[in-house]
C-alpha atoms as a PDB file:
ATOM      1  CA  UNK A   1      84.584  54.314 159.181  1.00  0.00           C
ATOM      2  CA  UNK A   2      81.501  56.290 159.870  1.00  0.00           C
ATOM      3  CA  UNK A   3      78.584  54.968 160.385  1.00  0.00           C
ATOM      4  CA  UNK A   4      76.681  56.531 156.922  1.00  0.00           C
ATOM      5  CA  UNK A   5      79.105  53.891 155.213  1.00  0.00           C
ATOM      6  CA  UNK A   6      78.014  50.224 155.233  1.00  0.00           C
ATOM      7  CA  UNK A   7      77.633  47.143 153.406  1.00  0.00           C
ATOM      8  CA  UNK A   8      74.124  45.220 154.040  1.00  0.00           C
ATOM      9  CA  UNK A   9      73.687  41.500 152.908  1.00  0.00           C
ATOM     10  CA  UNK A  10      70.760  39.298 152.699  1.00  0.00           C
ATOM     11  CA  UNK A  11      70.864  35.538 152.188  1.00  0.00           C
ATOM     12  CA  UNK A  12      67.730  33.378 150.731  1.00  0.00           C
ATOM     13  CA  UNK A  13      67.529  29.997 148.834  1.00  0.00           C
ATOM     14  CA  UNK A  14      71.014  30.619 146.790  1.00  0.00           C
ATOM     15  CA  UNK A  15      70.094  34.143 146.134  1.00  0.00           C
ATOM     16  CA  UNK A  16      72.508  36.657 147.358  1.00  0.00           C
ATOM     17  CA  UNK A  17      71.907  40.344 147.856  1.00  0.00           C
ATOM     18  CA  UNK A  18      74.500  42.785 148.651  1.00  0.00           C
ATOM     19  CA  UNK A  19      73.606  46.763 149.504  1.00  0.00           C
ATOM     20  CA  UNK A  20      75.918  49.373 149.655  1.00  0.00           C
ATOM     21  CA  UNK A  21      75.324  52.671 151.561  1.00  0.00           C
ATOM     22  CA  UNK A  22      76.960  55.966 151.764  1.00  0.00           C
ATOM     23  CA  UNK A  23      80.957  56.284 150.593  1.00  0.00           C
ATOM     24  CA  UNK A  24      81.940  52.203 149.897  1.00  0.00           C
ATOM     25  CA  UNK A  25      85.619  52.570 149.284  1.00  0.00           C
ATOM     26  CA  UNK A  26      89.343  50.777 150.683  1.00  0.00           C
ATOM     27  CA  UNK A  27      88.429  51.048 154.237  1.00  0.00           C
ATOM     28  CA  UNK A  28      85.793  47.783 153.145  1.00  0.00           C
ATOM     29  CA  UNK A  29      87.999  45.389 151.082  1.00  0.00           C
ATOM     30  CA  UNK A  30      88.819  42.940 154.094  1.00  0.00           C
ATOM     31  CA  UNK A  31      85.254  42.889 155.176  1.00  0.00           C
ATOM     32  CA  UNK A  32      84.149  43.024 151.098  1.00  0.00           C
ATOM     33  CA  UNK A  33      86.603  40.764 150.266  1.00  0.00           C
ATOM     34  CA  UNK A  34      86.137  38.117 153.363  1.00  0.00           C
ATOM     35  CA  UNK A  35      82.358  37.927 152.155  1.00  0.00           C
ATOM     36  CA  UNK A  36      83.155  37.374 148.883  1.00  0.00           C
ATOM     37  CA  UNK A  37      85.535  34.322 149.907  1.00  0.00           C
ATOM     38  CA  UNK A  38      82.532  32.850 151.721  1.00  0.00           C
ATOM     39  CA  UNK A  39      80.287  33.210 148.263  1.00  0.00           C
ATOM     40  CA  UNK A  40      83.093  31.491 146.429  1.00  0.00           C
ATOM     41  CA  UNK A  41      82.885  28.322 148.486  1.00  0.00           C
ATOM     42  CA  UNK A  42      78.839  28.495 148.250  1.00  0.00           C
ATOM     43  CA  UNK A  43      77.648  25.281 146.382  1.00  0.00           C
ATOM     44  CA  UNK A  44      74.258  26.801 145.804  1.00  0.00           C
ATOM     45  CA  UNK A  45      74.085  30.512 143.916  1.00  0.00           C
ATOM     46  CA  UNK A  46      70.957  31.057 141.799  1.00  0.00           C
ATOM     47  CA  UNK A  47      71.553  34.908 141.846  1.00  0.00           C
ATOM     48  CA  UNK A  48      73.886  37.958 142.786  1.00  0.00           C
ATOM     49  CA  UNK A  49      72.286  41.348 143.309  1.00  0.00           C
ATOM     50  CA  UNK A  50      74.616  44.301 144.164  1.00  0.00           C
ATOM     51  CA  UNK A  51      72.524  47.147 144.885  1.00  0.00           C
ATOM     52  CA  UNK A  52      74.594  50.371 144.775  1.00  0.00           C
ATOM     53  CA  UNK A  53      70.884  52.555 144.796  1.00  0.00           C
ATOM     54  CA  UNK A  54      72.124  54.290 148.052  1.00  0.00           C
ATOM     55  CA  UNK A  55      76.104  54.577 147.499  1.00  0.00           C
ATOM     56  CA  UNK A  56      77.119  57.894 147.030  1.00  0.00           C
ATOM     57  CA  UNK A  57      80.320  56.608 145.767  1.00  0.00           C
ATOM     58  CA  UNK A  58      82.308  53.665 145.433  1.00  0.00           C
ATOM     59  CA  UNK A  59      85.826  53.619 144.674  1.00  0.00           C
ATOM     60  CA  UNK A  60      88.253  51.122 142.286  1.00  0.00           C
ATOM     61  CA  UNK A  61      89.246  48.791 144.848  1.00  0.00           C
ATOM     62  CA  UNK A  62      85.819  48.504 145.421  1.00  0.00           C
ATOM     63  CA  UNK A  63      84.900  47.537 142.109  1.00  0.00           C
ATOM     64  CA  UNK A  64      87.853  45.732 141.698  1.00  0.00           C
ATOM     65  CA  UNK A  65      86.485  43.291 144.378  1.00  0.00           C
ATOM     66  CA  UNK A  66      83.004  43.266 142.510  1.00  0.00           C
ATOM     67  CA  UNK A  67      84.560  42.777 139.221  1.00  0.00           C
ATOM     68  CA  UNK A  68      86.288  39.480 141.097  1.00  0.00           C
ATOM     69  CA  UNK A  69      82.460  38.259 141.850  1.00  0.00           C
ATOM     70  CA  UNK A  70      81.002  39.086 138.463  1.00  0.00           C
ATOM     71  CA  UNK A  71      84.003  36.945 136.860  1.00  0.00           C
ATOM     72  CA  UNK A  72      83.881  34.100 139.077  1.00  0.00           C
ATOM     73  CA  UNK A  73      80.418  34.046 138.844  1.00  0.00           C
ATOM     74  CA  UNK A  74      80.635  33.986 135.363  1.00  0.00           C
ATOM     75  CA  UNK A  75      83.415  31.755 134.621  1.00  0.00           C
ATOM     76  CA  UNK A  76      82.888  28.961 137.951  1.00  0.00           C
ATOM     77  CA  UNK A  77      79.051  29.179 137.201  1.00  0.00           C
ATOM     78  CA  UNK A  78      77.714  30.590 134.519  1.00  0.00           C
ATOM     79  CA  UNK A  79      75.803  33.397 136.210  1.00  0.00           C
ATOM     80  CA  UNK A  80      76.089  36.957 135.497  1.00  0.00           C
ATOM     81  CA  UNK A  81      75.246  39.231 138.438  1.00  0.00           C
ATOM     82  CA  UNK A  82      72.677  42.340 138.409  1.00  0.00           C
ATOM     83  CA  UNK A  83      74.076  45.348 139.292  1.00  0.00           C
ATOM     84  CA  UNK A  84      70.865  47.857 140.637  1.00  0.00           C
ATOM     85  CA  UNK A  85      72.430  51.128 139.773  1.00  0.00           C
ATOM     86  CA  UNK A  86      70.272  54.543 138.536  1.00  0.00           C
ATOM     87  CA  UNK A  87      72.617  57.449 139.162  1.00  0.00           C
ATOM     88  CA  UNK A  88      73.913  58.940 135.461  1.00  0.00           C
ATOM     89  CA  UNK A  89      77.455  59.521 137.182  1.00  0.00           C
ATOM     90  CA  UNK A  90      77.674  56.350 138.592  1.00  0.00           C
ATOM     91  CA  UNK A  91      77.139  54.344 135.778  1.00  0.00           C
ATOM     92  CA  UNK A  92      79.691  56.109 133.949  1.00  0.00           C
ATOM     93  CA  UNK A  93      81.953  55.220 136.234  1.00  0.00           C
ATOM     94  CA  UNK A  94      80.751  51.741 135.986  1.00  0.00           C
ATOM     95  CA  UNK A  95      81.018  51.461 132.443  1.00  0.00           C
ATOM     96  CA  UNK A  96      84.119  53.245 132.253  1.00  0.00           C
ATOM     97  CA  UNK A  97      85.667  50.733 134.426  1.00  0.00           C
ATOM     98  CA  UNK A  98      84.185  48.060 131.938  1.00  0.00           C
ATOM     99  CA  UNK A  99      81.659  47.178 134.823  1.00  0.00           C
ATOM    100  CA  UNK A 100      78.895  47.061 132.190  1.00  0.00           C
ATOM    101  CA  UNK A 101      80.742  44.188 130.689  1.00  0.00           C
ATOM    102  CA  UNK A 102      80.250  41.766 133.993  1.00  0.00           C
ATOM    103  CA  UNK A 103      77.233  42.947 135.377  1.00  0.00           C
ATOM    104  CA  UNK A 104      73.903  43.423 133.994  1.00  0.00           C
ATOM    105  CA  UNK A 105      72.328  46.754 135.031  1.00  0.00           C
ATOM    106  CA  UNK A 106      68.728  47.172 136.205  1.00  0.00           C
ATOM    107  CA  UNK A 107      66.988  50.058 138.306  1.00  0.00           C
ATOM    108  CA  UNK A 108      64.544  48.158 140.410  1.00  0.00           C
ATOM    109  CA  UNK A 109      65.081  45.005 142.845  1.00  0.00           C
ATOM    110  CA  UNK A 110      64.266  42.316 140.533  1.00  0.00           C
ATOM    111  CA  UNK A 111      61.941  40.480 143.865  1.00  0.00           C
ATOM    112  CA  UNK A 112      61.512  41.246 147.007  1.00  0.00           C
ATOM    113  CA  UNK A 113      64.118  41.008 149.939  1.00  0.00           C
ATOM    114  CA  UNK A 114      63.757  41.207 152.937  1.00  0.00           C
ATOM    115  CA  UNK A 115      65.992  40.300 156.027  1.00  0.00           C
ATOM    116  CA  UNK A 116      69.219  42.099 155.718  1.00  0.00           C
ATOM    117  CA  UNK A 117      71.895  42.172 157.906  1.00  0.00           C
ATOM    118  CA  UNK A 118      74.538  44.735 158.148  1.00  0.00           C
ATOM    119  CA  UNK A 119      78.137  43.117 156.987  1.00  0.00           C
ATOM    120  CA  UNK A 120      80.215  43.322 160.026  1.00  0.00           C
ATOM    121  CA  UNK A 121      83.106  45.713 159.639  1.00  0.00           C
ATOM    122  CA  UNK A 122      86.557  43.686 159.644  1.00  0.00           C
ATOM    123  CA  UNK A 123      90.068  45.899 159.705  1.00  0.00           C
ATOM    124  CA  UNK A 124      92.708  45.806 158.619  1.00  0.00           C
ATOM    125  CA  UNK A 125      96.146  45.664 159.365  1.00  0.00           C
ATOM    126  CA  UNK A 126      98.457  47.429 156.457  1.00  0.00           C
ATOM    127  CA  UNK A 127     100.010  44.646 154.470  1.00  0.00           C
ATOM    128  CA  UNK A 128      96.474  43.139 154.164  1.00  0.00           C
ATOM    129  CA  UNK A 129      94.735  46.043 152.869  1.00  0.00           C
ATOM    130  CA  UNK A 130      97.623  46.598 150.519  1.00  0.00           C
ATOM    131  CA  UNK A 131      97.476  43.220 149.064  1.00  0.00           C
ATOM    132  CA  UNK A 132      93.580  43.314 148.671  1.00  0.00           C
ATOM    133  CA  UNK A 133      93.988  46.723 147.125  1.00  0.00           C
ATOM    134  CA  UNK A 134      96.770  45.116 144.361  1.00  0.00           C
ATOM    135  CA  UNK A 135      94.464  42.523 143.864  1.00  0.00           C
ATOM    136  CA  UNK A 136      91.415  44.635 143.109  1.00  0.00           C
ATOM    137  CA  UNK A 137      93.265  46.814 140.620  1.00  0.00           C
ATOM    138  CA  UNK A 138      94.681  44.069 138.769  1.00  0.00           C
ATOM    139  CA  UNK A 139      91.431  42.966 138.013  1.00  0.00           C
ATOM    140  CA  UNK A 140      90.548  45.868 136.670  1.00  0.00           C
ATOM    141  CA  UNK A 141      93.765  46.279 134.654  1.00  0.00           C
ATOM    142  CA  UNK A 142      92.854  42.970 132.966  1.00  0.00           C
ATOM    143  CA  UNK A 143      89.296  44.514 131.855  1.00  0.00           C
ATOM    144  CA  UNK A 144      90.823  46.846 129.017  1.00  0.00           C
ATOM    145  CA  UNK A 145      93.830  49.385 128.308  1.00  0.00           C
ATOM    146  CA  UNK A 146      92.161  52.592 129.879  1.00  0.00           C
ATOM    147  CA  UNK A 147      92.060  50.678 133.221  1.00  0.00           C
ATOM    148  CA  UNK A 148      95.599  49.010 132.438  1.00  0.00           C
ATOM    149  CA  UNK A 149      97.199  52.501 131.789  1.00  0.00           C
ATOM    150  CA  UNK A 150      95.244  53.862 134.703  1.00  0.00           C
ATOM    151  CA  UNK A 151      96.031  52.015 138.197  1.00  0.00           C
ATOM    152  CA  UNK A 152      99.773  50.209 136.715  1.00  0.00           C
ATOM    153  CA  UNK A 153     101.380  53.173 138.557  1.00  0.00           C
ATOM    154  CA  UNK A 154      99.824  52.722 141.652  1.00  0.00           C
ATOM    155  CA  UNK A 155      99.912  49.072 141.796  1.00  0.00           C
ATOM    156  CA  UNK A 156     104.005  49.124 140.523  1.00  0.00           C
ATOM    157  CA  UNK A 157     103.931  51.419 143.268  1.00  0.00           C
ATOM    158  CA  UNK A 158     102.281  49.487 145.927  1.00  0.00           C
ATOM    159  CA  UNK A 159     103.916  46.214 144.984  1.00  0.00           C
ATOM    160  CA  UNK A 160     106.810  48.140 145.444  1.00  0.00           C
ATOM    161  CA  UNK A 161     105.828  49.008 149.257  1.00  0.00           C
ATOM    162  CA  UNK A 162     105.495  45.499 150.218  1.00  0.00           C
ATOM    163  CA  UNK A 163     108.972  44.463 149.000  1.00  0.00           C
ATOM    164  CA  UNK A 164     110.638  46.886 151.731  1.00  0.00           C
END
């Protein structure tokens, strides 16, 4: 992991701020994924803010594991995320992926935070990253038919891996 490539939090009064930075991709899932499973349990969640202003990229696993959020959020509490994105590309890719669908996009930090505190890294052993991985993608394959036709390869594939 270098060190361009982080994940930054910030916790206030059930609002929750996430900020990625630099290239946000597999190497994260087990530390994006073991934050996530903390939010889940969280009894009080006014708001979600994913703030992808300084990722360069982010890849499907990735938004696999943010697709997981927006859903939950959505389904367990009624809230629908804001995802701060301004990059043309990226939110092509977003709304390619069906991102668009989950998230609501906005350009600017809806309030003010303050306090954030880099994510701590967590590895990985194999198995786990290929589960979280699986996981991630079959979220997204359950978004629409481009993404369904897209990753069922890789996660027959993977699935596939894990029953060697």
């Amino acid at each position: 992991m270098k060190a361009e490539n982080r994940i930054f939090y910030a916790e206030d009064d059930g609002n929750y701020y996430l900020r990625f930075l630099g290239d946000v991709r597999v190497t994260f899932c087990v530390t994006l994924s073991s934050y996530l499973d903390r939010l889940f349990i969280t009894e009080n969640i006014e708001s979600v803010v994913v703030d992808l202003l300084s990722a360069k990229a982010v890849d499907s696993t990735t938004l696999g594991l943010l697709a997981k959020m927006a859903l939950f959020l959505h389904n367990k509490r009624n809230l629908q995320p804001l995802l701060l994105v301004e990059d043309p590309s990226m939110i092509r890719l977003l709304g390619s992926m069906g991102i668009d669908e989950i998230f609501s996009f906005v350009s600017e930090l809806p309030e003010n935070v303050e306090q954030v505190k880099e994510l701590p890294f967590a590895s990985a052993d194999n198995d786990e990253a290929r589960l979280k991985v699986i996981e991630a993608h079959k979220i997204l394959m359950g978004m629409n038919n481009k993404n369904m036709n897209a990753f069922s390869d890789l996660v027959k594939s993977l699935e596939g891996e894990g029953a060697n």
